[in-house]
Protein backbone atom coordinates (compact mmCIF):
# COMPACT_ATOMS: atom_id res chain seq x y z
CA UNK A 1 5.93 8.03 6.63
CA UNK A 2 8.12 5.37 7.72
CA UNK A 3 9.30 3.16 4.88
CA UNK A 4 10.35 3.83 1.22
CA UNK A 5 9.65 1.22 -1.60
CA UNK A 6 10.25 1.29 -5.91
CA UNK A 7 6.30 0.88 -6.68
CA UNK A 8 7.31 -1.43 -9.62
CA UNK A 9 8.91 -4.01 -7.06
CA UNK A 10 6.66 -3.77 -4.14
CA UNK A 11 3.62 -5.77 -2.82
CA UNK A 12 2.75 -4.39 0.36
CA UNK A 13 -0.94 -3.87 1.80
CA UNK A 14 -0.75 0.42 1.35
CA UNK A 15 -0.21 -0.04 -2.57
CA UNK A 16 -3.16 -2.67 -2.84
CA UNK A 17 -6.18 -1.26 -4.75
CA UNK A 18 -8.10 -3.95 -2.15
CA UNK A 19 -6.60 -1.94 1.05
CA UNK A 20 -9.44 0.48 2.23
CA UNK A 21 -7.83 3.61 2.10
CA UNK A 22 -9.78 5.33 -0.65
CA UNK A 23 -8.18 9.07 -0.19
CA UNK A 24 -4.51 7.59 -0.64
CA UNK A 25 -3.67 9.17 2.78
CA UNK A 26 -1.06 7.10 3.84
CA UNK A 27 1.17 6.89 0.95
CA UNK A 28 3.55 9.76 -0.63
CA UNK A 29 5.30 9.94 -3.89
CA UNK A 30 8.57 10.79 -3.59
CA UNK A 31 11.74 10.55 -6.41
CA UNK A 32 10.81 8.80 -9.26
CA UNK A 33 9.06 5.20 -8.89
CA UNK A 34 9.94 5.63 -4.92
CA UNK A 35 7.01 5.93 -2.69
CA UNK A 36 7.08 6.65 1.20
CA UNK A 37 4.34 4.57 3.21
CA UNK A 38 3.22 4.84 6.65
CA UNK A 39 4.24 1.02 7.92
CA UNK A 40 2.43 1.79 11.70
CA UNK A 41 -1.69 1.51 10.22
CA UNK A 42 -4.12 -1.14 9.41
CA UNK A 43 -7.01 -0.76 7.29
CA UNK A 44 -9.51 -3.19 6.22
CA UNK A 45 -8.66 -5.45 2.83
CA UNK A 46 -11.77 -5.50 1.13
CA UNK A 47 -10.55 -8.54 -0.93
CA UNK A 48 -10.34 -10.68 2.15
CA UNK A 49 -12.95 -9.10 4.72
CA UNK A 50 -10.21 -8.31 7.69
CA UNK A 51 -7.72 -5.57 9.22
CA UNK A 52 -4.60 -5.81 7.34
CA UNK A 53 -1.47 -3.90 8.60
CA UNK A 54 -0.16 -1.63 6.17
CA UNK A 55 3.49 -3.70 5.36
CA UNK A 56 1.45 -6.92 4.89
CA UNK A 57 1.49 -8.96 1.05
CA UNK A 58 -0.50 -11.57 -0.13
CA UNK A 59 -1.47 -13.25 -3.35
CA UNK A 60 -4.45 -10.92 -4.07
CA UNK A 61 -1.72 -7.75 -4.82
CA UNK A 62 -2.86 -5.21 -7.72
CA UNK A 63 -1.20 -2.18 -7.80
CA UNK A 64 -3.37 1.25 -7.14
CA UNK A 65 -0.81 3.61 -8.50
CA UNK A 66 0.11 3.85 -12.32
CA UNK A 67 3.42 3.97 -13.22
């Protein structure tokens, strides 16, 4: 895990319910509303039909964690 984020703040590809990454392996809880994400993988957005690299945004966001 490379980066840490506050999951209320954040819009990044790995906390996308459209990211393909249905087993939640590349991101970690950690303290609180701070997550750890693996910035270094790309998965397919399922929104938009392409590879997406895991610190990406875009306009689609929705959160896949509840908080």
């Amino acid at each position: 895990m490379n980066a840490s984020v506050d999951i209320t703040t954040t819009r990044v590809c790995a906390f996308c319910q459209y990211w393909w990454d249905p087993a939640c392996q590349y991101i970690v809880p950690h303290l609180g509303k701070t997550w750890f994400y693996n910035n270094g993988v790309k998965c397919k957005c399922i929104k938009k039909g392409v590879e997406s690299a895991s610190y990406h945004s875009c306009a689609m966001f929705k959160i896949k964690i509840e908080y």
